[in-house]
Protein backbone atom coordinates (compact mmCIF):
# COMPACT_ATOMS: atom_id res chain seq x y z
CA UNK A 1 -23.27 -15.59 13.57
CA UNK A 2 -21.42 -11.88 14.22
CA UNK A 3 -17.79 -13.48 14.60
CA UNK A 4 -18.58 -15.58 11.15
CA UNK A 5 -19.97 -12.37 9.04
CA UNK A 6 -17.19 -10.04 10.71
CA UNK A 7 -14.43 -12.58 9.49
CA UNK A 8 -16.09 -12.82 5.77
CA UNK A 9 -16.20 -8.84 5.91
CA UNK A 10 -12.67 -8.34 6.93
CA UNK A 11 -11.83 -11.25 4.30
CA UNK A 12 -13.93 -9.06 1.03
CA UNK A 13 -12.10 -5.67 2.62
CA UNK A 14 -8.77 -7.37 2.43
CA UNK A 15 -9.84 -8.93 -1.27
CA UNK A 16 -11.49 -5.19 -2.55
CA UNK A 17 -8.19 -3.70 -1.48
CA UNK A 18 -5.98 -5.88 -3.00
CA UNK A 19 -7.92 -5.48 -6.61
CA UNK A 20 -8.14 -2.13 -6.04
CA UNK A 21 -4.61 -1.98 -5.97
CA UNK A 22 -3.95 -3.88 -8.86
CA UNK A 23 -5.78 -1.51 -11.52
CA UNK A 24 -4.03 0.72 -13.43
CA UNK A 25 -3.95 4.33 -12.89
CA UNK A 26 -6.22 6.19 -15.40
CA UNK A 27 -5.16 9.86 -13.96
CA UNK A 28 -1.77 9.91 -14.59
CA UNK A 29 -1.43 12.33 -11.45
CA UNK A 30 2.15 11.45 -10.46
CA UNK A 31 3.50 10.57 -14.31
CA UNK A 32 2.54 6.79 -13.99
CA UNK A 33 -0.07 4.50 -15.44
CA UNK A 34 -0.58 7.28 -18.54
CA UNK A 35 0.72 4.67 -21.57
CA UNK A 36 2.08 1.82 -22.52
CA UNK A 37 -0.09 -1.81 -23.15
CA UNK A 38 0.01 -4.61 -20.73
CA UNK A 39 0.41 -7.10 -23.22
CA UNK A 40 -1.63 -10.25 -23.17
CA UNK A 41 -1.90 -13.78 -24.75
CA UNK A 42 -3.96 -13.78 -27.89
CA UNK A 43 -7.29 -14.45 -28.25
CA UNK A 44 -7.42 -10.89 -25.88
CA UNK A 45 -8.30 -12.47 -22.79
CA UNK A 46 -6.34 -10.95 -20.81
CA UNK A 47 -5.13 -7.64 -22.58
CA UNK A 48 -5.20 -4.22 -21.57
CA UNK A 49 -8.99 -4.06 -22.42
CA UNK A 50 -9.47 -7.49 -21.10
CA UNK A 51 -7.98 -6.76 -17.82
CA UNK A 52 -9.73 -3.60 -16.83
CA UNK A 53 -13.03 -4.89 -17.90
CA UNK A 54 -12.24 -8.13 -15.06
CA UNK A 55 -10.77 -5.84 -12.58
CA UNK A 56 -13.65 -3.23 -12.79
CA UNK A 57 -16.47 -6.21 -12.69
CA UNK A 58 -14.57 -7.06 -9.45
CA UNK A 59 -14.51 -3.95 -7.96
CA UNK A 60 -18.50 -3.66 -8.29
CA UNK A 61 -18.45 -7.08 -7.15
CA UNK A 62 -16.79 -6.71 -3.78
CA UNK A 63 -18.14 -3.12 -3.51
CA UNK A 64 -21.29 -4.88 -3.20
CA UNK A 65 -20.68 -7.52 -1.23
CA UNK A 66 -18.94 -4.48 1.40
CA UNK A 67 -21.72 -3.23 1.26
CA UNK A 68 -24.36 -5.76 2.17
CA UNK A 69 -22.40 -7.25 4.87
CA UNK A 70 -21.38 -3.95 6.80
CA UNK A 71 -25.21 -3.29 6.48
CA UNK A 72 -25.82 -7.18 7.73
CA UNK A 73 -23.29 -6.26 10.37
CA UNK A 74 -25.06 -3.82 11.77
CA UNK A 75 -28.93 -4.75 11.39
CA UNK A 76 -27.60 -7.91 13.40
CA UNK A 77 -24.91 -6.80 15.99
CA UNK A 78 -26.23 -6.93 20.00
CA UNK A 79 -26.61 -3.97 21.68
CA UNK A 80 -26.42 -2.21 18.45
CA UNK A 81 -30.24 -0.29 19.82
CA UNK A 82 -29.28 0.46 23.00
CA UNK A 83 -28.20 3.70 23.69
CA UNK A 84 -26.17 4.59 26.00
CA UNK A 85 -23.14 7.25 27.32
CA UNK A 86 -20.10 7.00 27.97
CA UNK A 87 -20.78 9.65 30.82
CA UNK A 88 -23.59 6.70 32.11
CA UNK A 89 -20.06 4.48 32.79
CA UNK A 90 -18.00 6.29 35.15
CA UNK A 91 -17.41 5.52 39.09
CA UNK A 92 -19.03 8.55 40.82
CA UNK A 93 -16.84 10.29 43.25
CA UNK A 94 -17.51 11.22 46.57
CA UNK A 95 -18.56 14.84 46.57
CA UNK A 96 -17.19 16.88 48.51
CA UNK A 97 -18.97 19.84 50.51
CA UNK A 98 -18.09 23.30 48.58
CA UNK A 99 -15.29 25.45 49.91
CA UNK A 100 -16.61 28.77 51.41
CA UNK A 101 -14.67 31.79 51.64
CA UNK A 102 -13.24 32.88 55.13
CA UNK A 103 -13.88 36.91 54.08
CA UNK A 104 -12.10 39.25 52.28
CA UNK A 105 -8.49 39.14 52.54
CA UNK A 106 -5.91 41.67 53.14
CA UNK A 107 -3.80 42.77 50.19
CA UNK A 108 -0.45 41.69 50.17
CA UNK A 109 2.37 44.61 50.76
CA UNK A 110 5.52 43.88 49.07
CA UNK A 111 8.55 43.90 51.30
CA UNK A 112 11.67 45.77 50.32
């Protein structure tokens, strides 16, 4: 059930990026997207106005469907409650006694 929901969330991620990509740009940030009509047959189906209005409804549409199944994909994912550490995984060493210190040392003369 995971695998299936994981594949039709990578498939609407793939999808919402795609239509996100084809809208035009409304900012005009980098000199692009400011002017100009797309053009259209008549009847204004798919016109400038026509367009946007299908691309937007899109978005919202696989927005929402992101959405539910990222929150589907984690409600239902095993071993999504358990809690554990990464610290909880490692080998443990051997450890080894600490190193005491033989007593002060002499201070080292420089020879010339």
């Amino acid at each position: 059930m995971v695998e299936v929901l994981l594949v039709i969330h990578l498939m609407i991620a793939i999808a919402l990026v795609g239509v996100v990509l084809l809208q035009r740009s409304e900012g005009g940030g980098l000199g692009i997207g400011g002017g100009g009509t797309s053009g259209g047959g008549m009847g204004g189906f798919l016109t400038g106005r026509g367009t946007a209005n299908l691309l937007t409804r899109t978005t919202a549409i696989l927005a929402a469907c992101f959405m539910t199944t990222s929150l589907l994909l984690t409600i239902i994912t095993p071993g999504a409650s358990q809690r554990s550490s990464i610290i909880d995984e490692l080998p443990t060493a051997p450890q080894s006694a600490p190193l005491e210190p033989e007593g002060p040392s002499e201070p080292v003369v420089p020879v010339q």
